[in-house]
N, C-alpha and C. Protein backbone atom coordinates (compact mmCIF):
# COMPACT_ATOMS: atom_id res chain seq x y z
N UNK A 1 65.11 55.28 69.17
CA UNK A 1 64.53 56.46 68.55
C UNK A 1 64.45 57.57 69.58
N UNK A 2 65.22 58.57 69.04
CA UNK A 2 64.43 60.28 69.99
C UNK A 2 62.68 60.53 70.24
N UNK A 3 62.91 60.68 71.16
CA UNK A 3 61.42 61.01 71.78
C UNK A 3 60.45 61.74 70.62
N UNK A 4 61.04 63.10 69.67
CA UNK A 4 60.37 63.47 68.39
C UNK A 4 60.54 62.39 67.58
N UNK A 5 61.17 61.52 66.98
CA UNK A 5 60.53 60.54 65.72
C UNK A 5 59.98 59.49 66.45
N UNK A 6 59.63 59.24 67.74
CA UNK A 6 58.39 58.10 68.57
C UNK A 6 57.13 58.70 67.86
N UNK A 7 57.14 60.35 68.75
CA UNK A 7 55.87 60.70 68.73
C UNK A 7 55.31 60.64 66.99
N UNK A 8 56.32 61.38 65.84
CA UNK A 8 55.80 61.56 64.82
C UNK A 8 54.84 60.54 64.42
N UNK A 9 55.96 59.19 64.88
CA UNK A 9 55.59 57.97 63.97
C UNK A 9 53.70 57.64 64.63
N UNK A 10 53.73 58.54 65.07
CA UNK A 10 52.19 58.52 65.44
C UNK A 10 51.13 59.24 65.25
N UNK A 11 51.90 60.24 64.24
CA UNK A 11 50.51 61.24 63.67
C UNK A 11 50.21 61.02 62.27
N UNK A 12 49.03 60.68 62.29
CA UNK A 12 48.07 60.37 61.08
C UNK A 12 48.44 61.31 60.00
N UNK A 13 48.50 62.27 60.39
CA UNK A 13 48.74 63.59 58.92
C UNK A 13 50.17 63.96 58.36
N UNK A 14 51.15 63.19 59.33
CA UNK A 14 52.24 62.81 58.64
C UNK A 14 52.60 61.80 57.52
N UNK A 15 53.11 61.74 56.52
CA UNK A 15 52.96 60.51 55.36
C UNK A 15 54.48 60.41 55.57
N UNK A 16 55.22 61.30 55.41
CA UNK A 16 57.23 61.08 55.32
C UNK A 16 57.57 62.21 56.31
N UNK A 17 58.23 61.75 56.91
CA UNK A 17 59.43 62.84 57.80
C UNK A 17 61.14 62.08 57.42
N UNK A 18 61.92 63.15 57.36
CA UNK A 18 62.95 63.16 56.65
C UNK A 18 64.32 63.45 58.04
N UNK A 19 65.19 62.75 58.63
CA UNK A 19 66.18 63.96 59.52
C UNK A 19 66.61 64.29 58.53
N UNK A 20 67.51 65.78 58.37
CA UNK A 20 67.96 66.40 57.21
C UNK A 20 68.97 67.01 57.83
N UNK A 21 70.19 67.24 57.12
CA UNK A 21 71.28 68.22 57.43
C UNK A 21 71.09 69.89 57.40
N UNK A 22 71.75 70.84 57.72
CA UNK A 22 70.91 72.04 57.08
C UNK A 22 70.60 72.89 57.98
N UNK A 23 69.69 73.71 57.82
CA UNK A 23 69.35 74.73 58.62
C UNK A 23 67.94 74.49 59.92
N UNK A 24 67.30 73.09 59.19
CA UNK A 24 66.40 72.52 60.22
C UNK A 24 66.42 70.93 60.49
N UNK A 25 66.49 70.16 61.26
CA UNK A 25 66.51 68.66 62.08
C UNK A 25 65.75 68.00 60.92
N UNK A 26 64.46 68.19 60.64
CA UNK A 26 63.38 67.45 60.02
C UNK A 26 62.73 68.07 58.67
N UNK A 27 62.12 67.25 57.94
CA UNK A 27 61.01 68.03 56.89
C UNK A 27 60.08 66.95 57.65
N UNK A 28 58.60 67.35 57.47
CA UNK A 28 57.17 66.49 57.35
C UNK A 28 56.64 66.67 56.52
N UNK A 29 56.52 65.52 55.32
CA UNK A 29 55.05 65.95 54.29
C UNK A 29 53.33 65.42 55.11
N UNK A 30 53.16 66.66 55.16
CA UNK A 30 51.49 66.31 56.13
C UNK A 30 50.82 66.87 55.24
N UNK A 31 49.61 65.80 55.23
CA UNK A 31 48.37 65.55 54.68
C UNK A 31 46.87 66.27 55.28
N UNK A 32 46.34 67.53 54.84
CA UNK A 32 45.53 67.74 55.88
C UNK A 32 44.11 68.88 54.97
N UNK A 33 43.23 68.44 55.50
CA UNK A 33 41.88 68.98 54.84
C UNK A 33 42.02 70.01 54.09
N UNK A 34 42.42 71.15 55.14
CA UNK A 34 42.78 72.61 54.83
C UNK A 34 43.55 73.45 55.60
N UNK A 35 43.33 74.55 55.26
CA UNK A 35 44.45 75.71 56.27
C UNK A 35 44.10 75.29 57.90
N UNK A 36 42.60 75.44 57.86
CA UNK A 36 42.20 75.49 59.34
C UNK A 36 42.74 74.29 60.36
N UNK A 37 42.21 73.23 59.61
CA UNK A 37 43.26 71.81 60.30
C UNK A 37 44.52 71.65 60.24
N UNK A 38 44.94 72.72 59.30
CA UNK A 38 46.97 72.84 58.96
C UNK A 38 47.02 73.19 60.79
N UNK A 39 46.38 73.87 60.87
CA UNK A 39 46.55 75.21 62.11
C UNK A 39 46.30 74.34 62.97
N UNK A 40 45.12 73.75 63.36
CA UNK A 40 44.72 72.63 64.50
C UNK A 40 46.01 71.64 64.52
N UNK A 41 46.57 71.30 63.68
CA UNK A 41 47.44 70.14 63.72
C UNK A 41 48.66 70.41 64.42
N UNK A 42 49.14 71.74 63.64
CA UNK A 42 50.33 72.29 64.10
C UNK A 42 50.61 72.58 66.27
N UNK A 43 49.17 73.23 66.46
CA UNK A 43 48.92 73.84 67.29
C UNK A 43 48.70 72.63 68.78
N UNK A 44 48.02 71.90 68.10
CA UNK A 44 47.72 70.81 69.24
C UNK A 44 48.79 69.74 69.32
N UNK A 45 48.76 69.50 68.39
CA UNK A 45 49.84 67.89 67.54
C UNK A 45 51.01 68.36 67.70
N UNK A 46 51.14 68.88 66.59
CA UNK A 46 53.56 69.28 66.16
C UNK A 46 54.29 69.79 67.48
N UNK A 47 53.55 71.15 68.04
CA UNK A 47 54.01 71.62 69.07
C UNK A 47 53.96 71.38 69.84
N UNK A 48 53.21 70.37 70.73
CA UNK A 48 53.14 69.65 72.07
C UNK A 48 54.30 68.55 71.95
N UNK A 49 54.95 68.31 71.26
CA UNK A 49 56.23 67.18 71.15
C UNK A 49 56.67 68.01 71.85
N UNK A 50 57.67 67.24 72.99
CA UNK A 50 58.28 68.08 73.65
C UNK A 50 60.01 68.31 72.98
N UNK A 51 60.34 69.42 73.12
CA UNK A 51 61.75 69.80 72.95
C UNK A 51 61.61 70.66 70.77
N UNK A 52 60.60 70.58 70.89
CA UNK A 52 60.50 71.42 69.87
C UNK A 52 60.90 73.08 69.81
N UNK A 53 61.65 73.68 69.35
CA UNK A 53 62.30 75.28 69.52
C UNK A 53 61.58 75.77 68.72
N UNK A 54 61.28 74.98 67.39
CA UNK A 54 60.56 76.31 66.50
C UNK A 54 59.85 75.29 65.29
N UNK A 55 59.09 75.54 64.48
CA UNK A 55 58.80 75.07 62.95
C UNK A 55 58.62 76.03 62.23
N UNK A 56 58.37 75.39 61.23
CA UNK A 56 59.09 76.68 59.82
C UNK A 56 57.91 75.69 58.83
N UNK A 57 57.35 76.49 58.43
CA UNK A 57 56.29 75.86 57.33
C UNK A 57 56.24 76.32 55.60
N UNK A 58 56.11 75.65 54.86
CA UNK A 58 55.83 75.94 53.07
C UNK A 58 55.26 74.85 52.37
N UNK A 59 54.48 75.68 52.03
CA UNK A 59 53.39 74.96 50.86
C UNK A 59 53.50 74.78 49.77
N UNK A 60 53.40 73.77 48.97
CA UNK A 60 53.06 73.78 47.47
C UNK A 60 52.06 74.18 46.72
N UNK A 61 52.82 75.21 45.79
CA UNK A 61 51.37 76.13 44.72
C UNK A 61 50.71 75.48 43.45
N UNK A 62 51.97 74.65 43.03
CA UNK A 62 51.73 73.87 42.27
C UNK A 62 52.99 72.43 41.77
N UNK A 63 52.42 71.68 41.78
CA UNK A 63 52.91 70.16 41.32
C UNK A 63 53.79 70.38 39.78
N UNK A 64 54.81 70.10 39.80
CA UNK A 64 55.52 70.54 38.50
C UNK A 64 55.83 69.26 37.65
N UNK A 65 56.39 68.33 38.45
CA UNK A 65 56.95 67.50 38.44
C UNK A 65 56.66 66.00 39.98
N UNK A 66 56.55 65.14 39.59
CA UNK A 66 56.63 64.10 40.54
C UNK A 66 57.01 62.83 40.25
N UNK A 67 57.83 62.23 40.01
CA UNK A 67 58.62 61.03 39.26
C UNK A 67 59.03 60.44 40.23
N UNK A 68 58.89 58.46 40.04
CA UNK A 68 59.77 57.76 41.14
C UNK A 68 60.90 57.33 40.21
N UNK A 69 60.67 57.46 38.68
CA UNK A 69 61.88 56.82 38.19
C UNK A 69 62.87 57.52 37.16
N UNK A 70 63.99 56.37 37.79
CA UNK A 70 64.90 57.19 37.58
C UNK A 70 66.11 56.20 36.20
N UNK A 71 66.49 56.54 35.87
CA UNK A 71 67.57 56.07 34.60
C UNK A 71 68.91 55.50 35.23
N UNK A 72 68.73 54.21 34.85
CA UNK A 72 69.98 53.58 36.03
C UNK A 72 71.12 53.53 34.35
């Protein structure tokens, strides 16, 4: 494992991280109180991984849809 998916696999407020093709390495779905701990998390946690260049963040406004199944 790369030194970023060691560390992830060690933060509590992560539930899924994804590598992805595309315009960024990773997604994280993180789990977190509110904005203020979004911010604490990001700030102390995400960005102290070393070799991180940048993150890019978006929120969900609302739940539309969430299904595990699928029609074989």
């Amino acid at each position: 494992m790369n030194t970023f998916e060691y560390e992830v696999l060690k933060l509590e407020e992560v539930s899924e991280c994804f590598h992805v093709s595309g315009n960024y390495d990773y997604i994280l779905k993180v789990y977190v109180k509110d904005i203020d701990a979004y911010r604490n998390f990001v700030v102390t946690k995400l960005t102290a991984i070393k070799h991180i260049g940048s993150t890019h963040s978006t929120f969900a406004i609302e739940q539309v849809k969430n299904t595990t199944a699928i029609q074989l």
